[in-house]
PDB file of N, CA and C in Angstrom:
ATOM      1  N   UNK A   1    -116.851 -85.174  41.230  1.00  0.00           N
ATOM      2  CA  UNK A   1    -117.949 -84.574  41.959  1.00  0.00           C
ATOM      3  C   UNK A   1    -119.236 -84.752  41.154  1.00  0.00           C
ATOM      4  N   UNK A   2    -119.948 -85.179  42.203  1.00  0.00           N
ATOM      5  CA  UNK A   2    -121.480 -85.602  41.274  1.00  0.00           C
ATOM      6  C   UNK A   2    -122.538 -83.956  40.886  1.00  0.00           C
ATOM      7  N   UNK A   3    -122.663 -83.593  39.719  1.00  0.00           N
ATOM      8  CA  UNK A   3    -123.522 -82.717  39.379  1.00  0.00           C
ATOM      9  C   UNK A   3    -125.366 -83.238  39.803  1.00  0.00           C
ATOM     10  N   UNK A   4    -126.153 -82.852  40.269  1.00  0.00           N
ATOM     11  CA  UNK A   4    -127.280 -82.560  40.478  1.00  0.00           C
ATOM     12  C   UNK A   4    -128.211 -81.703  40.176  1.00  0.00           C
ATOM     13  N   UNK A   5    -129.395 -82.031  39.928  1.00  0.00           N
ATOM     14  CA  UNK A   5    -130.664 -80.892  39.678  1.00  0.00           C
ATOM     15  C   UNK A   5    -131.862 -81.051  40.432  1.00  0.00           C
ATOM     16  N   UNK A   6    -131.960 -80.120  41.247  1.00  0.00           N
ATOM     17  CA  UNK A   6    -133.541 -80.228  41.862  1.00  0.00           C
ATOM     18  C   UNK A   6    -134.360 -79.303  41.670  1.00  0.00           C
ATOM     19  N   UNK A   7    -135.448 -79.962  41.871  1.00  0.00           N
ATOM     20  CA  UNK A   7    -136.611 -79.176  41.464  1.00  0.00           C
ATOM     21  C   UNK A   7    -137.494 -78.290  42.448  1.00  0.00           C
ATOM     22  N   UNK A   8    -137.494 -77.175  42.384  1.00  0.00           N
ATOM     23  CA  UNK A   8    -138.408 -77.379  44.177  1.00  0.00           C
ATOM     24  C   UNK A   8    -139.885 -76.310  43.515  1.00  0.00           C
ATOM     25  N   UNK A   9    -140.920 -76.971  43.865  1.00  0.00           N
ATOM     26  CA  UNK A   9    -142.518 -76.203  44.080  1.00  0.00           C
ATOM     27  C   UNK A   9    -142.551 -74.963  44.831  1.00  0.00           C
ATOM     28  N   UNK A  10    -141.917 -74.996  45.928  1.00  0.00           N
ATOM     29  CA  UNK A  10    -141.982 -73.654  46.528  1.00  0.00           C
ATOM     30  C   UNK A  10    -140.683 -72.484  46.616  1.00  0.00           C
ATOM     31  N   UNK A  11    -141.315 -71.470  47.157  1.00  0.00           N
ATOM     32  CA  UNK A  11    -140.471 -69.998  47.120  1.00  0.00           C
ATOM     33  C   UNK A  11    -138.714 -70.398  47.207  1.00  0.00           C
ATOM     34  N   UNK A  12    -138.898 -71.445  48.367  1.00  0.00           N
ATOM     35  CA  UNK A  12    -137.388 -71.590  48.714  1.00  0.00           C
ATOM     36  C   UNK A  12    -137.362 -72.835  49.504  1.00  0.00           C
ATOM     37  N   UNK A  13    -135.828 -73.842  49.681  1.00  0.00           N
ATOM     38  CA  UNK A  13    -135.941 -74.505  50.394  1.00  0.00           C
ATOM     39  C   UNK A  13    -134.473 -74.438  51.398  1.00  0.00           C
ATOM     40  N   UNK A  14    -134.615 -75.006  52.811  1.00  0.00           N
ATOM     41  CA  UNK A  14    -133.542 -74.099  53.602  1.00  0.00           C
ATOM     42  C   UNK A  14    -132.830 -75.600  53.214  1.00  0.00           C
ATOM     43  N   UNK A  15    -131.576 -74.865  53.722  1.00  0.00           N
ATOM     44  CA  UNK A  15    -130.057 -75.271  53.121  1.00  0.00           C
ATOM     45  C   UNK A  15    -129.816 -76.847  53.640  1.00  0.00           C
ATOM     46  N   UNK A  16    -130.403 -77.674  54.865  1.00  0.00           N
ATOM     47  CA  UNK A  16    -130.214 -79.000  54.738  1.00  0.00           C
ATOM     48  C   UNK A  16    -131.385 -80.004  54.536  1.00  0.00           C
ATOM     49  N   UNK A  17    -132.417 -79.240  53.975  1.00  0.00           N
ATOM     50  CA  UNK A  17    -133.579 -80.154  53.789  1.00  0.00           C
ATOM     51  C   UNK A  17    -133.054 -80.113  52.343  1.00  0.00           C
ATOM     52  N   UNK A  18    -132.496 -79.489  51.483  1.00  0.00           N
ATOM     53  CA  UNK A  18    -131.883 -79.150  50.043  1.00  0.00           C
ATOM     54  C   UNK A  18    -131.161 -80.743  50.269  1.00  0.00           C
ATOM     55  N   UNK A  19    -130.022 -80.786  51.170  1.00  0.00           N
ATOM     56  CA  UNK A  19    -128.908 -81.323  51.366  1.00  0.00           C
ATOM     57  C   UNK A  19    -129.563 -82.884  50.970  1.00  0.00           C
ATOM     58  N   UNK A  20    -130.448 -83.171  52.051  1.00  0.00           N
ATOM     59  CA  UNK A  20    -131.337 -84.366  52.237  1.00  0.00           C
ATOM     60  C   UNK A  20    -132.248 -84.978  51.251  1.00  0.00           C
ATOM     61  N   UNK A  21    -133.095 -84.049  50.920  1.00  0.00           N
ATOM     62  CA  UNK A  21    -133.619 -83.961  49.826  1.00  0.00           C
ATOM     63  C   UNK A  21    -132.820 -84.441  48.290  1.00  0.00           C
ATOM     64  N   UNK A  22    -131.799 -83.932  48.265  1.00  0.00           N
ATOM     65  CA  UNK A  22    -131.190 -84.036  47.009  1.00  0.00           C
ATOM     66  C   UNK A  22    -130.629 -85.462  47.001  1.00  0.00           C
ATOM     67  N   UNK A  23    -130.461 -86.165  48.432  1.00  0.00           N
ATOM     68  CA  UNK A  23    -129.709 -87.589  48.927  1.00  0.00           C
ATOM     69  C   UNK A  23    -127.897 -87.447  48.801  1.00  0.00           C
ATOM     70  N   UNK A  24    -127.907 -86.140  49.399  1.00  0.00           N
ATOM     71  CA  UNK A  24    -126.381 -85.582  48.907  1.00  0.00           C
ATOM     72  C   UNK A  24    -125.892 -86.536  50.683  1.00  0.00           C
ATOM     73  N   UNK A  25    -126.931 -86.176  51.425  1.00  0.00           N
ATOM     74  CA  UNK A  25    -126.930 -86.830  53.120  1.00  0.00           C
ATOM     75  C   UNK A  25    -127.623 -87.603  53.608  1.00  0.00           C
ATOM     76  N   UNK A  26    -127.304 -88.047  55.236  1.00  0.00           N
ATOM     77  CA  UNK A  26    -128.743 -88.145  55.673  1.00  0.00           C
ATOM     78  C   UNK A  26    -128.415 -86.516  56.928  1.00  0.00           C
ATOM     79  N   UNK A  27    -129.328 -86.718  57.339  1.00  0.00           N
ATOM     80  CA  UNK A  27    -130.307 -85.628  58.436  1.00  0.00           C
ATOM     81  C   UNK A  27    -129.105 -85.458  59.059  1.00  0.00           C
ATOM     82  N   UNK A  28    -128.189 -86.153  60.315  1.00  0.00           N
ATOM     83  CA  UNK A  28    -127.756 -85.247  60.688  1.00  0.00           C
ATOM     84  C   UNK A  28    -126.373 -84.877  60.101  1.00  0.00           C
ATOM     85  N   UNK A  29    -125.899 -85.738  58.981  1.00  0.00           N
ATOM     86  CA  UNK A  29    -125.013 -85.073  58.382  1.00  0.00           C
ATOM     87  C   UNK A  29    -124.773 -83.467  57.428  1.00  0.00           C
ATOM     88  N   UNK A  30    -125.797 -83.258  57.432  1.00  0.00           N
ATOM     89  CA  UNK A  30    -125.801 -81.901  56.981  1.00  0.00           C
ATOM     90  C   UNK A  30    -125.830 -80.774  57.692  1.00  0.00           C
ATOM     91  N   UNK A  31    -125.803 -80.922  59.484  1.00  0.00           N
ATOM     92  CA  UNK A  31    -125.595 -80.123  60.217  1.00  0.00           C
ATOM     93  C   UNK A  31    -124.399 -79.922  60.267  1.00  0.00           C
ATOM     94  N   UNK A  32    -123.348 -80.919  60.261  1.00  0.00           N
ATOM     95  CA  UNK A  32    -121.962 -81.770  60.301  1.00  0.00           C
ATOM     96  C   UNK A  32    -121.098 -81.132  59.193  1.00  0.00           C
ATOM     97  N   UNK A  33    -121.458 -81.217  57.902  1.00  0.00           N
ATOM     98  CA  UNK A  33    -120.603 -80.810  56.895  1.00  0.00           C
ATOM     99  C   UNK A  33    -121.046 -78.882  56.493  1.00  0.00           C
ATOM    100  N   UNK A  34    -122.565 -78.530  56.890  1.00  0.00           N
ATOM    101  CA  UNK A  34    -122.329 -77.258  57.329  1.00  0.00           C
ATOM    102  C   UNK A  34    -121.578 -76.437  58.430  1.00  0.00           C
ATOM    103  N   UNK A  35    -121.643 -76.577  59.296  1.00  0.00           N
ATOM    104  CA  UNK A  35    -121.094 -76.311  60.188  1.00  0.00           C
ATOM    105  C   UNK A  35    -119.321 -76.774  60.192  1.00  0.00           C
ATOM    106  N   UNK A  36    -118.783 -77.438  59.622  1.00  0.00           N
ATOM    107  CA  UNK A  36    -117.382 -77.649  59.105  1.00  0.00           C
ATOM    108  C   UNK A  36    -116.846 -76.474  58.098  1.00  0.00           C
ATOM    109  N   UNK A  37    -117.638 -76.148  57.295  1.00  0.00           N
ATOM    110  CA  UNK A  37    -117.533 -75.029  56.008  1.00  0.00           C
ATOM    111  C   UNK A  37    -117.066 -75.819  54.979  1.00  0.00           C
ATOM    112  N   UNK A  38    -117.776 -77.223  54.615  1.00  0.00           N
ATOM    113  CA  UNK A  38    -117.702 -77.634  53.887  1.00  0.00           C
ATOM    114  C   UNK A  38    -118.936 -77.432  52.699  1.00  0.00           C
ATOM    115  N   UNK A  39    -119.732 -76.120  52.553  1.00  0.00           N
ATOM    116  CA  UNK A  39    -120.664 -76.216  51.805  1.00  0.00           C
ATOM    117  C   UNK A  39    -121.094 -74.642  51.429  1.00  0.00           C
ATOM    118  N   UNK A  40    -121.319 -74.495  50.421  1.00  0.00           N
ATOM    119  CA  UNK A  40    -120.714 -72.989  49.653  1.00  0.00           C
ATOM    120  C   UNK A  40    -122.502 -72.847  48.774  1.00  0.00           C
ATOM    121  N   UNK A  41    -122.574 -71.644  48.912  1.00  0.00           N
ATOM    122  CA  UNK A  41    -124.078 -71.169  48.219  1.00  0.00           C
ATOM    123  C   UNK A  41    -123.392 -69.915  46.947  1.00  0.00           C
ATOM    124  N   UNK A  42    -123.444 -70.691  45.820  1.00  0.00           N
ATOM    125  CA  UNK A  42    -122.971 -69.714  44.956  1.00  0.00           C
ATOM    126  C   UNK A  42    -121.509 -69.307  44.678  1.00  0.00           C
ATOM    127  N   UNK A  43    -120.929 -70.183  44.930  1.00  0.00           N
ATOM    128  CA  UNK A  43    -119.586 -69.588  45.879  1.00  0.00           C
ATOM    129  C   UNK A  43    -119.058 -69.302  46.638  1.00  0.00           C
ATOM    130  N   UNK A  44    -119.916 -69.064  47.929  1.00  0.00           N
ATOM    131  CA  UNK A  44    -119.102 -68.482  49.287  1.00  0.00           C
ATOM    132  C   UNK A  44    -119.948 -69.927  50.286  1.00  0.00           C
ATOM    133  N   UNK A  45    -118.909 -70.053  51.309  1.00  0.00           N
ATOM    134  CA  UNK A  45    -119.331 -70.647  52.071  1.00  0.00           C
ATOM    135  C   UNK A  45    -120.275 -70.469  52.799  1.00  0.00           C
ATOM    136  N   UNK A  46    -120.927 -71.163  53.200  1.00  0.00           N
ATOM    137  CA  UNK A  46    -122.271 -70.706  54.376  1.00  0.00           C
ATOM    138  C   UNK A  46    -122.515 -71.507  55.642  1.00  0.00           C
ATOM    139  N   UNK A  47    -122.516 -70.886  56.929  1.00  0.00           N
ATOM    140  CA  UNK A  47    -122.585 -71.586  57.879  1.00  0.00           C
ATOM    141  C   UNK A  47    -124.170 -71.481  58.287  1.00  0.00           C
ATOM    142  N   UNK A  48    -124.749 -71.209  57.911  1.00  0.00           N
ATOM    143  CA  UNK A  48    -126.424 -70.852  58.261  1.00  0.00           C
ATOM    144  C   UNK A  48    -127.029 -71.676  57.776  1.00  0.00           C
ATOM    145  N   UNK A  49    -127.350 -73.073  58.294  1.00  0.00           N
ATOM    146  CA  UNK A  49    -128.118 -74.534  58.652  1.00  0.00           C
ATOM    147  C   UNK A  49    -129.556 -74.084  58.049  1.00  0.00           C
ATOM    148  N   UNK A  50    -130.323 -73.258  58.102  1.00  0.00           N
ATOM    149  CA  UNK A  50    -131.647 -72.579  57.936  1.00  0.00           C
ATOM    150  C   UNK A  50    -131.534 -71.989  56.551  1.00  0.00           C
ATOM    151  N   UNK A  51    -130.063 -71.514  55.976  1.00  0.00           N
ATOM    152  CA  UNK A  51    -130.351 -71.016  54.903  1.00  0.00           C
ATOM    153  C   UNK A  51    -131.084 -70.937  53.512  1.00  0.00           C
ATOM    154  N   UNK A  52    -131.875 -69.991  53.320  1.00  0.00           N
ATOM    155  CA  UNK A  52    -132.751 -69.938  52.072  1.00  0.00           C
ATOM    156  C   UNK A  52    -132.370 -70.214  50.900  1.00  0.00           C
ATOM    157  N   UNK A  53    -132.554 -71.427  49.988  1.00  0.00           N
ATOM    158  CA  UNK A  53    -132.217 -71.713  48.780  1.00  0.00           C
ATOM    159  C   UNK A  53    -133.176 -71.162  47.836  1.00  0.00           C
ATOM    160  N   UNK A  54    -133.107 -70.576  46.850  1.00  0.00           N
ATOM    161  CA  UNK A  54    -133.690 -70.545  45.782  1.00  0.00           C
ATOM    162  C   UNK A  54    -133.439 -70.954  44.579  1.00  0.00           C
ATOM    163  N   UNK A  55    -134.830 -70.637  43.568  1.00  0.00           N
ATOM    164  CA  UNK A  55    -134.986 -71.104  42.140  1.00  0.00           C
ATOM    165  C   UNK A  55    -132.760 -70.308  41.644  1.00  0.00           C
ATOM    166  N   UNK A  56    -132.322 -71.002  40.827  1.00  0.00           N
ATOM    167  CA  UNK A  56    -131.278 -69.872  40.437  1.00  0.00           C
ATOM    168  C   UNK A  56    -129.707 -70.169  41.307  1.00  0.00           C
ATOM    169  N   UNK A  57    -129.939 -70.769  42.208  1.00  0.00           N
ATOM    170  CA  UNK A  57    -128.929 -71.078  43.573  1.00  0.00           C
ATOM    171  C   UNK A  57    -127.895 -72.153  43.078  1.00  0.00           C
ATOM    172  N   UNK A  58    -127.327 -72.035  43.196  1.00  0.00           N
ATOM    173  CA  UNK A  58    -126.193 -73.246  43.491  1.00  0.00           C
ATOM    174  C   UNK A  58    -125.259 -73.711  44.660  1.00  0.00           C
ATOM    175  N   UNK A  59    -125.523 -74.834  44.899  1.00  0.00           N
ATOM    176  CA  UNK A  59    -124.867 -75.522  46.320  1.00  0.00           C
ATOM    177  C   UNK A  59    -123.825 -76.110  46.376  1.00  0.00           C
ATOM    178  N   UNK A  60    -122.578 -76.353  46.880  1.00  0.00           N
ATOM    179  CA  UNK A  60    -121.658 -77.243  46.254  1.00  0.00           C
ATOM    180  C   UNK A  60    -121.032 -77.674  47.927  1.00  0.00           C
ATOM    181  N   UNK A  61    -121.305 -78.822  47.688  1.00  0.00           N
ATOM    182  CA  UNK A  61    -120.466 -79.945  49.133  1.00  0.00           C
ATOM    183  C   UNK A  61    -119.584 -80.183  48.631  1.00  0.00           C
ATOM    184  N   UNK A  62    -117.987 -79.750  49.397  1.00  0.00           N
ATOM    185  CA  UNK A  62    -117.215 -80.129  49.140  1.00  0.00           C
ATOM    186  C   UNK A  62    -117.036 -81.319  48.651  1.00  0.00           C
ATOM    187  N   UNK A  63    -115.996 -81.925  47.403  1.00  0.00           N
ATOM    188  CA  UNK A  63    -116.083 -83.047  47.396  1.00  0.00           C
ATOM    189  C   UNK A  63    -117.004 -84.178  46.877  1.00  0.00           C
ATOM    190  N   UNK A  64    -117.987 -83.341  47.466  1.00  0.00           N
ATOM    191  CA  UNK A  64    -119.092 -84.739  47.313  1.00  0.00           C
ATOM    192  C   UNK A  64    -120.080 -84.546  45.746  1.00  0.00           C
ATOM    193  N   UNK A  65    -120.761 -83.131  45.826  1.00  0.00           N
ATOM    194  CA  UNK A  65    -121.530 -82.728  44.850  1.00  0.00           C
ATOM    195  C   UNK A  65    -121.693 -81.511  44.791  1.00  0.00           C
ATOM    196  N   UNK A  66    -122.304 -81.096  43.478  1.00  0.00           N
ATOM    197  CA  UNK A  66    -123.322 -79.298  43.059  1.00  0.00           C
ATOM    198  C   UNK A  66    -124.850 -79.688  43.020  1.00  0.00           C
ATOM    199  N   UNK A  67    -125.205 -78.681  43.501  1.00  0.00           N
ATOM    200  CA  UNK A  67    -126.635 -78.987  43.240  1.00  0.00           C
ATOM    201  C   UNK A  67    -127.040 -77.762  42.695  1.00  0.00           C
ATOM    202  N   UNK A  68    -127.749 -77.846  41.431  1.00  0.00           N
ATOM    203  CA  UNK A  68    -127.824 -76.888  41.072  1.00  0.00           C
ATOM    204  C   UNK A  68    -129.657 -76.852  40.907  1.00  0.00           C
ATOM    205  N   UNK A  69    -130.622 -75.672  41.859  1.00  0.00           N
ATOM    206  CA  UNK A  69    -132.136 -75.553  42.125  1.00  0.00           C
ATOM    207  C   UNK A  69    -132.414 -74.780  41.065  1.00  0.00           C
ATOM    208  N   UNK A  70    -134.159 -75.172  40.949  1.00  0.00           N
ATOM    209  CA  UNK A  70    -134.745 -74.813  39.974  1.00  0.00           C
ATOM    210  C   UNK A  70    -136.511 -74.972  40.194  1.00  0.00           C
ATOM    211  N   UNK A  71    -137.345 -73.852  39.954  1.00  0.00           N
ATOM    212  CA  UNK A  71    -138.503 -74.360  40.275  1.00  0.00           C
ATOM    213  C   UNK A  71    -139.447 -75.040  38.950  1.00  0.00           C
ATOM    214  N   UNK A  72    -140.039 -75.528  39.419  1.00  0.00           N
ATOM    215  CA  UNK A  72    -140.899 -75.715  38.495  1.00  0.00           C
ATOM    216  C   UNK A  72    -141.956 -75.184  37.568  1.00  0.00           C
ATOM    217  N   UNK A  73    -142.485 -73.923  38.028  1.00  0.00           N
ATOM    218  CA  UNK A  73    -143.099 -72.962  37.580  1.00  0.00           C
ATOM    219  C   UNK A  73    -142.783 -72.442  36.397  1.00  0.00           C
TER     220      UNK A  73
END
């Protein structure tokens, strides 16, 4: 599983622009592997496509990668 780090400028970023962003996907695969419960915030799974990532968060796609966020500030 590939480890990751992103960086993000603002407050928060929701859970498949993270996905996209990070090049973990493209666009509509991250509706696809959320909505499967293939993708966990911290540990627990999350089905909420919109969900708020923050500085501190950790993401993990089954399988595929962690992403672990961070701001820049």
């Amino acid at each position: 599983m590939e480890k990751l780090a992103v960086q993000i400028e603002t407050e928060y970023i929701t859970l498949t622009n993270l996905l996209k962003y990070a090049g973990v996907v493209m666009s509509g695969q991250a509706h696809e592997l959320i909505e499967a419960g293939f993708v966990s915030l911290n540990g627990k799974t999350v089905l909420e496509k919109r969900k708020k990532i923050r500085a501190g968060d950790e993401v993990t796609v089954k399988g595929m990668a962690s992403i672990t966020v961070s701001n820049e500030n």
